[in-house]
N, C-alpha and C. Protein backbone atom coordinates (compact mmCIF):
# COMPACT_ATOMS: atom_id res chain seq x y z
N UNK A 1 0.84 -1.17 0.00
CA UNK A 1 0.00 0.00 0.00
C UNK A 1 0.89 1.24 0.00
N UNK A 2 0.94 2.02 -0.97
CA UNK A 2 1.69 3.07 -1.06
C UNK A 2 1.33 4.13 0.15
N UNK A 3 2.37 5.02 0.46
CA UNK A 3 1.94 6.03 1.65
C UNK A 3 1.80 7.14 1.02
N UNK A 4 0.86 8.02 1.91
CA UNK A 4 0.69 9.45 1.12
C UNK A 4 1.70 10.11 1.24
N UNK A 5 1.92 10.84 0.41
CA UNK A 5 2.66 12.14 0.11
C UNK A 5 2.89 12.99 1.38
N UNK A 6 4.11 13.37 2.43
CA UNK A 6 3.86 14.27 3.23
C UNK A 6 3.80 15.71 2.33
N UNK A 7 2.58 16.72 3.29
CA UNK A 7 2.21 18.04 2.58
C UNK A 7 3.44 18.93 2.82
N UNK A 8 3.50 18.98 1.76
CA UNK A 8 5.40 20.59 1.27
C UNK A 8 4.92 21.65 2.38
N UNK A 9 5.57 21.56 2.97
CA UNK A 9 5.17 23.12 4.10
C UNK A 9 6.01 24.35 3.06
N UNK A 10 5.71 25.32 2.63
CA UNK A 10 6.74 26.51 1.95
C UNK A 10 7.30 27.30 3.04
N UNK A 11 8.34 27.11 3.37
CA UNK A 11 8.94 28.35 4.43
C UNK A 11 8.57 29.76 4.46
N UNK A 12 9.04 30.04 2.44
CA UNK A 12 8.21 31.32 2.83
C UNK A 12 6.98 31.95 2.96
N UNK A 13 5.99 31.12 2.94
CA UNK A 13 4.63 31.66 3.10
C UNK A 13 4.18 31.70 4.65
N UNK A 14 5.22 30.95 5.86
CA UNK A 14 4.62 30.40 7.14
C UNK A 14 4.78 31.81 7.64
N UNK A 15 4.64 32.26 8.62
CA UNK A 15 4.48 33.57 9.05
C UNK A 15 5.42 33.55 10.26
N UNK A 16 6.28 34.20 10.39
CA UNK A 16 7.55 34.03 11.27
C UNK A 16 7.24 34.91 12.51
N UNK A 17 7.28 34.37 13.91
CA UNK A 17 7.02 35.07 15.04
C UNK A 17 8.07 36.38 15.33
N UNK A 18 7.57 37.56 15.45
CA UNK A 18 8.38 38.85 15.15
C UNK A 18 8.50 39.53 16.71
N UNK A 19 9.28 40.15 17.18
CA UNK A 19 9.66 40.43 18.78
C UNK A 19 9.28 41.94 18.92
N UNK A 20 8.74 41.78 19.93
CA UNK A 20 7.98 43.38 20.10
C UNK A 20 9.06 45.03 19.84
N UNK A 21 9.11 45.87 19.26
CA UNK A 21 9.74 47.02 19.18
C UNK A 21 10.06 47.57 20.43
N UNK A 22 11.34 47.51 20.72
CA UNK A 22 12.05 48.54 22.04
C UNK A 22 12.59 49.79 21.22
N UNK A 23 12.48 50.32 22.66
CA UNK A 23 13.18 51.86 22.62
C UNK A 23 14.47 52.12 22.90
N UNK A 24 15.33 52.75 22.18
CA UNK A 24 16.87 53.29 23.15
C UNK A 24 16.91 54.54 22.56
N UNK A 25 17.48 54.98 23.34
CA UNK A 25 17.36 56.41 24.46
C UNK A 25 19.04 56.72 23.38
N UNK A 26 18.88 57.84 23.14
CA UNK A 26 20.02 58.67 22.09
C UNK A 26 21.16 59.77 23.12
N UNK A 27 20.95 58.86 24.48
CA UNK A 27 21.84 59.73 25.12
C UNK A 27 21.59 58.92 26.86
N UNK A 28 23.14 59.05 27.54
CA UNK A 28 23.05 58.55 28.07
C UNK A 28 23.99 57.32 28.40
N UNK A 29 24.67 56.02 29.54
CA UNK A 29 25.04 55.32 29.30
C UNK A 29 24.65 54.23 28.50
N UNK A 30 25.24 53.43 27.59
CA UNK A 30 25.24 52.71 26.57
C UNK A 30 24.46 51.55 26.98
N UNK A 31 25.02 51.05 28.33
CA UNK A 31 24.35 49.53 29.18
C UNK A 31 22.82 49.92 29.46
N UNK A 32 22.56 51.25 29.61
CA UNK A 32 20.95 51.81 29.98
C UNK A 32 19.86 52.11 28.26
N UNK A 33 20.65 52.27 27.52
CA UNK A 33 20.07 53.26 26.54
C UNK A 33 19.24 51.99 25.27
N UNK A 34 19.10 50.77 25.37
CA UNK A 34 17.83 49.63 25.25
C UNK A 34 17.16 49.29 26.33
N UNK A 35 16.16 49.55 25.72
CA UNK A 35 14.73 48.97 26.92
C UNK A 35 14.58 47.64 26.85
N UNK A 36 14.81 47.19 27.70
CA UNK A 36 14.85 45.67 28.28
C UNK A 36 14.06 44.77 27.83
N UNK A 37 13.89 43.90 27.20
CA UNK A 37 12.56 43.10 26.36
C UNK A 37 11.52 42.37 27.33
N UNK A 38 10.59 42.30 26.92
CA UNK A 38 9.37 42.11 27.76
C UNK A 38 9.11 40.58 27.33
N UNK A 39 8.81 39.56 27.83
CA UNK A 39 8.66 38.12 28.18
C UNK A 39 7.73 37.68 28.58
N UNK A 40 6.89 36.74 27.51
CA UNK A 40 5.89 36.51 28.30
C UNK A 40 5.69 35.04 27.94
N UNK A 41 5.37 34.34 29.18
CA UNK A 41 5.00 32.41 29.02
C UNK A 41 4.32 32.32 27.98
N UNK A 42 4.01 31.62 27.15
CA UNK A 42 3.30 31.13 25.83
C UNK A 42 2.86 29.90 26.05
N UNK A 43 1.79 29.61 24.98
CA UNK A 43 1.66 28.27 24.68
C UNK A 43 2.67 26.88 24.82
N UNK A 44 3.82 27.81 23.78
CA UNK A 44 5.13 26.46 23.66
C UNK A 44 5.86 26.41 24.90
N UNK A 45 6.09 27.12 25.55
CA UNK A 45 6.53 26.79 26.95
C UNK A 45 5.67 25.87 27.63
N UNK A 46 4.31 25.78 28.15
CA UNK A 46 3.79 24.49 28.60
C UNK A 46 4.00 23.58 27.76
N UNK A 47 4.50 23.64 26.32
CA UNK A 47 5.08 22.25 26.03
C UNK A 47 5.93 21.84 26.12
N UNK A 48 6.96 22.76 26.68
CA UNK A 48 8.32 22.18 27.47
C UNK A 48 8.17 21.53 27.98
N UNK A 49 7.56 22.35 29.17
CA UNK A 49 7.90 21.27 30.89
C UNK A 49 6.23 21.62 31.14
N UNK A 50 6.18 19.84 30.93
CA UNK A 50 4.60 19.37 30.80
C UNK A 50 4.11 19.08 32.35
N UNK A 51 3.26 19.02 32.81
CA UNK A 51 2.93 18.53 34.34
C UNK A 51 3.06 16.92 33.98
N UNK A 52 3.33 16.07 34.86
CA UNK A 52 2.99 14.91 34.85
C UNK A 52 4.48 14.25 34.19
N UNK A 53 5.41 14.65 33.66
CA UNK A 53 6.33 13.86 33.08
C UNK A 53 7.43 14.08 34.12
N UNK A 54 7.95 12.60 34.52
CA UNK A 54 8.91 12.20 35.72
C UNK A 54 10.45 12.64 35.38
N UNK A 55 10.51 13.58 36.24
CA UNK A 55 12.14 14.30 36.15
C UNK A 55 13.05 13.08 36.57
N UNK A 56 14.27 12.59 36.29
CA UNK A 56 15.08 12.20 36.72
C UNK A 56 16.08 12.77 37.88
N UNK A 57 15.56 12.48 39.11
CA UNK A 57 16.06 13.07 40.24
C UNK A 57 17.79 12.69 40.59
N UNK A 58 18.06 11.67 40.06
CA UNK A 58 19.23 11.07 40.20
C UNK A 58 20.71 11.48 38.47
N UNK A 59 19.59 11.45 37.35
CA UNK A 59 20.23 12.43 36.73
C UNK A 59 20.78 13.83 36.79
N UNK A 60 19.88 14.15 37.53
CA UNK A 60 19.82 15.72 37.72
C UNK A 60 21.02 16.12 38.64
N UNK A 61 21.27 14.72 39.85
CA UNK A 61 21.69 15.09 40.72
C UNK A 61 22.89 15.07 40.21
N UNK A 62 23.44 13.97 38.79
CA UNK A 62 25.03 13.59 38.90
C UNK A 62 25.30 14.74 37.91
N UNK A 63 24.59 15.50 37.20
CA UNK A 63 24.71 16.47 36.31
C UNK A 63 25.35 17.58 37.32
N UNK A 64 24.21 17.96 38.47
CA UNK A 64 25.05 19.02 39.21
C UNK A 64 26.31 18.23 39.98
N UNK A 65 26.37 17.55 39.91
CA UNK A 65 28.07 16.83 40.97
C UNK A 65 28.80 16.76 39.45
N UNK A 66 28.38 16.31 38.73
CA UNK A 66 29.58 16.86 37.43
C UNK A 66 30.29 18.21 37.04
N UNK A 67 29.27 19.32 37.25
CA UNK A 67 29.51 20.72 37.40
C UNK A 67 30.36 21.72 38.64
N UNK A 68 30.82 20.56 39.40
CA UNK A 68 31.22 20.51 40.76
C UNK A 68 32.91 21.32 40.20
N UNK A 69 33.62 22.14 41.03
CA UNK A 69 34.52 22.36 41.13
C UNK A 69 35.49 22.03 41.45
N UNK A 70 36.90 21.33 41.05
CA UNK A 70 38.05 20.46 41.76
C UNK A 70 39.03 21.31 41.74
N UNK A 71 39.98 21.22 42.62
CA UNK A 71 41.53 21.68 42.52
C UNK A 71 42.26 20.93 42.48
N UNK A 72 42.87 20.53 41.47
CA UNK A 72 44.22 19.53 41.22
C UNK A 72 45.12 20.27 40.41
N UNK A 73 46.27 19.63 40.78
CA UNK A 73 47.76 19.60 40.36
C UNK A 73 48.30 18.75 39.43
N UNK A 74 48.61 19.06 38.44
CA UNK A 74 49.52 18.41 37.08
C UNK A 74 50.87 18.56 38.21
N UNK A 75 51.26 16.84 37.95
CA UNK A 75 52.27 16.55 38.06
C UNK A 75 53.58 16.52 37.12
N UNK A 76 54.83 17.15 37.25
CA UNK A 76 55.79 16.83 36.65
C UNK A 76 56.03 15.72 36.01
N UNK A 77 57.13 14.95 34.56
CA UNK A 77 57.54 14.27 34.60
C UNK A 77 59.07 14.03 34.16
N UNK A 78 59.94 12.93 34.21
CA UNK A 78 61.06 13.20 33.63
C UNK A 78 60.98 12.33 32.04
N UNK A 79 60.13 12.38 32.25
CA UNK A 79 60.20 11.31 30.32
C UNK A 79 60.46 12.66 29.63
N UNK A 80 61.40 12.68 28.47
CA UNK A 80 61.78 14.07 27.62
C UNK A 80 60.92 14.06 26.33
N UNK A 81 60.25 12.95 26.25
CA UNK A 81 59.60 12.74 24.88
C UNK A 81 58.13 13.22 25.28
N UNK A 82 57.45 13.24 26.70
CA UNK A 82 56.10 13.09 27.27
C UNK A 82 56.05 15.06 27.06
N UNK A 83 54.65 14.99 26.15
CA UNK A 83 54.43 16.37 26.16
C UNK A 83 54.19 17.41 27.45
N UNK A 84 54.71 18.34 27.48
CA UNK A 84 54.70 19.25 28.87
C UNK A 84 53.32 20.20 28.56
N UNK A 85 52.42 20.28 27.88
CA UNK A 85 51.17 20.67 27.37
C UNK A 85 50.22 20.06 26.47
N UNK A 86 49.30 19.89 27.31
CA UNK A 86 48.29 18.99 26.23
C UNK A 86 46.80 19.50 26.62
N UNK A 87 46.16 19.29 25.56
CA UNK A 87 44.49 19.56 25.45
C UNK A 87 43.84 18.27 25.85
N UNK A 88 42.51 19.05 26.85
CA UNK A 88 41.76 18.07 27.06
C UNK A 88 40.49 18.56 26.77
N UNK A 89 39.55 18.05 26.53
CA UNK A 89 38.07 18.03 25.61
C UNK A 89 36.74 17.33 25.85
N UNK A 90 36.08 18.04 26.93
CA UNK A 90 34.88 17.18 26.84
C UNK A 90 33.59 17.52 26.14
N UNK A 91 32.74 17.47 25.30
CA UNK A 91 32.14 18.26 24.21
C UNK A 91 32.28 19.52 23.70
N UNK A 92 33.23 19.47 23.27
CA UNK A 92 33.69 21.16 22.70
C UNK A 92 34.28 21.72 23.69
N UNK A 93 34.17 21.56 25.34
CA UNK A 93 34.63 22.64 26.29
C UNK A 93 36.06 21.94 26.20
N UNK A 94 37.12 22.75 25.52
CA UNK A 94 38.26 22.59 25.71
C UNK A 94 39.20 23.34 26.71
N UNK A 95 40.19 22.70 27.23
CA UNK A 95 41.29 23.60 28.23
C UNK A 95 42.92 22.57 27.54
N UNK A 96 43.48 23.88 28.07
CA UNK A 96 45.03 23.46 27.84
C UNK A 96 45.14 23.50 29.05
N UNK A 97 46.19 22.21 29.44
CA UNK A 97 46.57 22.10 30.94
C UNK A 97 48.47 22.12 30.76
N UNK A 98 49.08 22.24 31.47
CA UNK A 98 50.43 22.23 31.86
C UNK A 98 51.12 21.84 32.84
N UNK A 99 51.98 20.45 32.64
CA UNK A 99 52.46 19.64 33.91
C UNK A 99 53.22 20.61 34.61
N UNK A 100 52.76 20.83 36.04
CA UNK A 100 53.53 21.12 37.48
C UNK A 100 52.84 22.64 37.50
N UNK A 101 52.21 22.28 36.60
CA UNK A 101 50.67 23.74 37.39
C UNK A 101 49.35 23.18 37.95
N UNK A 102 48.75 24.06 38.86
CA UNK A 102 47.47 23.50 39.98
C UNK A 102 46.86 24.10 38.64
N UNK A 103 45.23 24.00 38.76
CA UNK A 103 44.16 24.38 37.98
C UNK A 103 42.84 24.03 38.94
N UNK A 104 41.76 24.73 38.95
CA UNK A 104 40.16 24.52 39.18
C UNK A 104 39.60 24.22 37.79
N UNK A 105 39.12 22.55 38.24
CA UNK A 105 38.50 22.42 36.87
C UNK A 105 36.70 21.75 37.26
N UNK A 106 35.59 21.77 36.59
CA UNK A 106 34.44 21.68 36.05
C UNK A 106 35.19 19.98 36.74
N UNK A 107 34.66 19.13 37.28
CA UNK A 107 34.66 17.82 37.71
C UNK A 107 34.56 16.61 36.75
N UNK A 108 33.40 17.26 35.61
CA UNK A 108 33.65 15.95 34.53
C UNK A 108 35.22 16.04 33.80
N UNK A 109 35.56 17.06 33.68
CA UNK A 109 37.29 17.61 32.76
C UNK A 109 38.29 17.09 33.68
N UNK A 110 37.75 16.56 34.99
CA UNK A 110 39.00 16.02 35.87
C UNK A 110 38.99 14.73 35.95
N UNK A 111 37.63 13.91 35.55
CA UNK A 111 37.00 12.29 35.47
C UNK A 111 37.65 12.24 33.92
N UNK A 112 37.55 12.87 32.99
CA UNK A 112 38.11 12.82 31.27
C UNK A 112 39.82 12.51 32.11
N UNK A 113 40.33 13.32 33.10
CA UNK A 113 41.61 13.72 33.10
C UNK A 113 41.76 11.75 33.73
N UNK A 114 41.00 11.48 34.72
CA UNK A 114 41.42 9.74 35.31
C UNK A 114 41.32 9.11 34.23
N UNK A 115 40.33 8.95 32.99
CA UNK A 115 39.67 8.07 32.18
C UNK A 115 41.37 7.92 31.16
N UNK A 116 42.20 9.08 30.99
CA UNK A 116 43.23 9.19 29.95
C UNK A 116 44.22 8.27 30.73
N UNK A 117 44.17 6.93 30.56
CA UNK A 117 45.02 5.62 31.07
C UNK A 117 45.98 5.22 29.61
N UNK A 118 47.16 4.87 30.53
CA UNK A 118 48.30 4.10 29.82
C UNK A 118 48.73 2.88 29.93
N UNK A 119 48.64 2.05 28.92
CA UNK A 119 48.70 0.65 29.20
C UNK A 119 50.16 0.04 28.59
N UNK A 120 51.28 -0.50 29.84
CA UNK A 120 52.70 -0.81 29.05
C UNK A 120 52.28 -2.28 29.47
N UNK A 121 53.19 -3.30 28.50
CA UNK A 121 53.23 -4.17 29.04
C UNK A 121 54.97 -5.01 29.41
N UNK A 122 55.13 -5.57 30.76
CA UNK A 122 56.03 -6.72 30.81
C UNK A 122 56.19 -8.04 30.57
N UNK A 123 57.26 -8.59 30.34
CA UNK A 123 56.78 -9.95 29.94
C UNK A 123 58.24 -10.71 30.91
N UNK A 124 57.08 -11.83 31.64
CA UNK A 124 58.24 -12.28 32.00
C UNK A 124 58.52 -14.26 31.39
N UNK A 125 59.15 -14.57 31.75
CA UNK A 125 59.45 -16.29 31.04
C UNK A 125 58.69 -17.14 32.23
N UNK A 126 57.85 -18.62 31.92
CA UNK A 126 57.20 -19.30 32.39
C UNK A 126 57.52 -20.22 31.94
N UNK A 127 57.35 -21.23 32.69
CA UNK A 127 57.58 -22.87 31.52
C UNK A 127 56.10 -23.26 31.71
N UNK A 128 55.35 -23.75 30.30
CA UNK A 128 54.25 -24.40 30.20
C UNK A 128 53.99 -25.70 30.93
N UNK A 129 52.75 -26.54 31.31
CA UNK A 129 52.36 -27.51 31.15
C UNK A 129 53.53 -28.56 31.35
N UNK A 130 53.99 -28.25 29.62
CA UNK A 130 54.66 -29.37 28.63
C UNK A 130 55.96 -29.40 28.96
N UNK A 131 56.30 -28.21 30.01
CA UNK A 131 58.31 -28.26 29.96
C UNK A 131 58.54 -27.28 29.20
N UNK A 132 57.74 -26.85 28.19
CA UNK A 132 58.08 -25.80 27.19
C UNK A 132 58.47 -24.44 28.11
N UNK A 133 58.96 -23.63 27.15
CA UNK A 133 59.50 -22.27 27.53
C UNK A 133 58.28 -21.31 27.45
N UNK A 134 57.89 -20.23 28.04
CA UNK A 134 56.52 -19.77 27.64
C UNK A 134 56.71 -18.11 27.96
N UNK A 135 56.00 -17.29 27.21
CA UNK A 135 56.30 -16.04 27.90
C UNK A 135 54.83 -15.40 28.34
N UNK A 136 54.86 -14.61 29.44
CA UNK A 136 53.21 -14.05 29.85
C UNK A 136 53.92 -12.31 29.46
N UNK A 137 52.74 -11.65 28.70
CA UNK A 137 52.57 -10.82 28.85
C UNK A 137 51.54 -9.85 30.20
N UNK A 138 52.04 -8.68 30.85
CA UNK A 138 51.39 -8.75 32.16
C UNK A 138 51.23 -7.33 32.05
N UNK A 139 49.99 -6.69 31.96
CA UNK A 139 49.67 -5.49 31.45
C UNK A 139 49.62 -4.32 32.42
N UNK A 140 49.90 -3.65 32.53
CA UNK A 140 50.10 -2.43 33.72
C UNK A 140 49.97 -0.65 33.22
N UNK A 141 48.16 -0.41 33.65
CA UNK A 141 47.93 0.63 33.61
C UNK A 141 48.18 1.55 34.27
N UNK A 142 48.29 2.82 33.63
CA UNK A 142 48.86 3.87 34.68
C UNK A 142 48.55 5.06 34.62
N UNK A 143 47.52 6.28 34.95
CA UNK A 143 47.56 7.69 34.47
C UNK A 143 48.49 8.28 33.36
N UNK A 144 48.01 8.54 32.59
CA UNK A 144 48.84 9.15 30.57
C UNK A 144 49.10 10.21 31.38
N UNK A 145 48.59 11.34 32.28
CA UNK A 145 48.77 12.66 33.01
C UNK A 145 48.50 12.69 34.17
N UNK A 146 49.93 12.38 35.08
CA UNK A 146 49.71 11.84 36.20
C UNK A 146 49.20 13.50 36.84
N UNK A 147 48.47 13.64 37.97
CA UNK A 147 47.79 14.35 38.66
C UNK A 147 47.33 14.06 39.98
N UNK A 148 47.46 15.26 40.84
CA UNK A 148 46.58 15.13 42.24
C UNK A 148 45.64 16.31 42.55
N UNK A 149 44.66 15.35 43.20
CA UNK A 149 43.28 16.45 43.48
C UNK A 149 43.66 17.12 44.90
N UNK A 150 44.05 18.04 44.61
CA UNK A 150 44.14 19.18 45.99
C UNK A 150 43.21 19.66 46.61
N UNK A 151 41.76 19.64 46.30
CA UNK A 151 40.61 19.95 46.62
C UNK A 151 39.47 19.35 46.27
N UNK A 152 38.77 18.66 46.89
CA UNK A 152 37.06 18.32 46.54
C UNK A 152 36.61 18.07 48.14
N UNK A 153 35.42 19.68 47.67
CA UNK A 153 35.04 19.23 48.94
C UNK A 153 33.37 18.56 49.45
N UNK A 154 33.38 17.58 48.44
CA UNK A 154 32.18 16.82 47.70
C UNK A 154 32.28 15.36 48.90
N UNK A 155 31.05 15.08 49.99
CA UNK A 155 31.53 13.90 50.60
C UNK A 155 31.71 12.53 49.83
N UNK A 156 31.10 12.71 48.20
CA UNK A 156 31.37 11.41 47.73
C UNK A 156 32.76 11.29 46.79
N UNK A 157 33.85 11.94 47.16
CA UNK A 157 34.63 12.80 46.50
C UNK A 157 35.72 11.33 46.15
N UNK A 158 35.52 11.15 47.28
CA UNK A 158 36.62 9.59 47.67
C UNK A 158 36.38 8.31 46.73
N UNK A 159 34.93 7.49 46.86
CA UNK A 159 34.40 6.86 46.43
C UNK A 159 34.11 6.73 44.95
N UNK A 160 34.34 8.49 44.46
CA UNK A 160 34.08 8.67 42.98
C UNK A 160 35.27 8.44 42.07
N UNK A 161 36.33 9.18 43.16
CA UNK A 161 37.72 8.62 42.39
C UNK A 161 37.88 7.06 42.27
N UNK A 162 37.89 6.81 42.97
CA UNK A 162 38.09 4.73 43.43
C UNK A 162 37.43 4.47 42.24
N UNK A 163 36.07 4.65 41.89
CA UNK A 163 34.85 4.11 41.10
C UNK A 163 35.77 4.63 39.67
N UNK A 164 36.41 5.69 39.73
CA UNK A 164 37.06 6.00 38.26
C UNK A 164 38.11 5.24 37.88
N UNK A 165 38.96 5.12 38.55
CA UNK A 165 39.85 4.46 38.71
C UNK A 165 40.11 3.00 38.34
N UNK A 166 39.09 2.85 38.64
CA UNK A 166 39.00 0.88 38.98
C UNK A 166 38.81 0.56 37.91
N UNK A 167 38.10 1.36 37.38
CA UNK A 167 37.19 0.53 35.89
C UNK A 167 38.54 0.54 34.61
N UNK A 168 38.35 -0.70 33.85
CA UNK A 168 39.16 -0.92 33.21
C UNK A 168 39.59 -0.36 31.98
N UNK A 169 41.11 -0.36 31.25
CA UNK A 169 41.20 1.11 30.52
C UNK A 169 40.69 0.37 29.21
């Protein structure tokens, strides 16, 4: 069964919502001299935020503990090849950080900063089963930008690092 045709809406014939005319004042300071725009609830706003639809109380909550403020310290290193400035990026909000400077950072940009793990591996000799000669590779993660938190004064502050930490790179 074929489907109908959706109807062509024309852009330019729809009638575009236009913002009421302010006044500014031809004299005077600059920050004073527009009249402030006038606001008023509408229709489409009760279709925002509808009555009856269940907020996520526990989203909400890790959103504001993400927005949370930390103080940590970029640690030095002696590797000569390991960059002494690097970018970090969590949706577009970028920062340049610099080893053996403190910084206040936004809490998710300091969870991005645990999540950046380095994985070397050792290998040492085993004999198999069989008598054979055998080698294990034995993997050992480690902070890519080693760092310490000089400040959180969040009581789940402890538990959140551990929880970052632990999880595998």
């Amino acid at each position: 069964m074929p489907r109908a045709a959706a109807k062509k809406v024309e852009l330019m014939e729809q009638p575009i919502a236009q913002g009421e005319a302010r006044t500014m004042k031809s004299s005077g300071p600059a920050s004073e001299a527009l009249e402030p725009a006038q606001y008023e609830a509408g229709e489409r706003d009760a279709q925002i935020i509808t009555p009856g639809v269940r907020i996520d109380k526990e989203k909400v909550a890790k959103l504001a503990f993400d927005q949370e403020m930390v103080e940590i310290r970029m640690h030095t290193t002696t590797d000569p090849v390991a960059p002494q400035r690097f970018e970090l990026g969590v949706n577009g909000h970028m920062v340049i950080l610099e080893r053996g400077k403190s910084y206040t950072l936004k809490r998710y940009l300091v969870e991005k900063l645990m999540r950046c793990k380095e994985t070397t591996y050792r290998m040492e000799e085993a004999t198999g089963p069989d008598g054979e000669r055998q080698y294990k590779y034995i993997p050992q993660d480690a902070l890519r930008f080693g760092f310490s938190i000089t400040r959180d004064d969040h009581p789940r502050s402890a538990d959140w690092q551990r929880a970052i930490l632990a999880e595998p790179n």
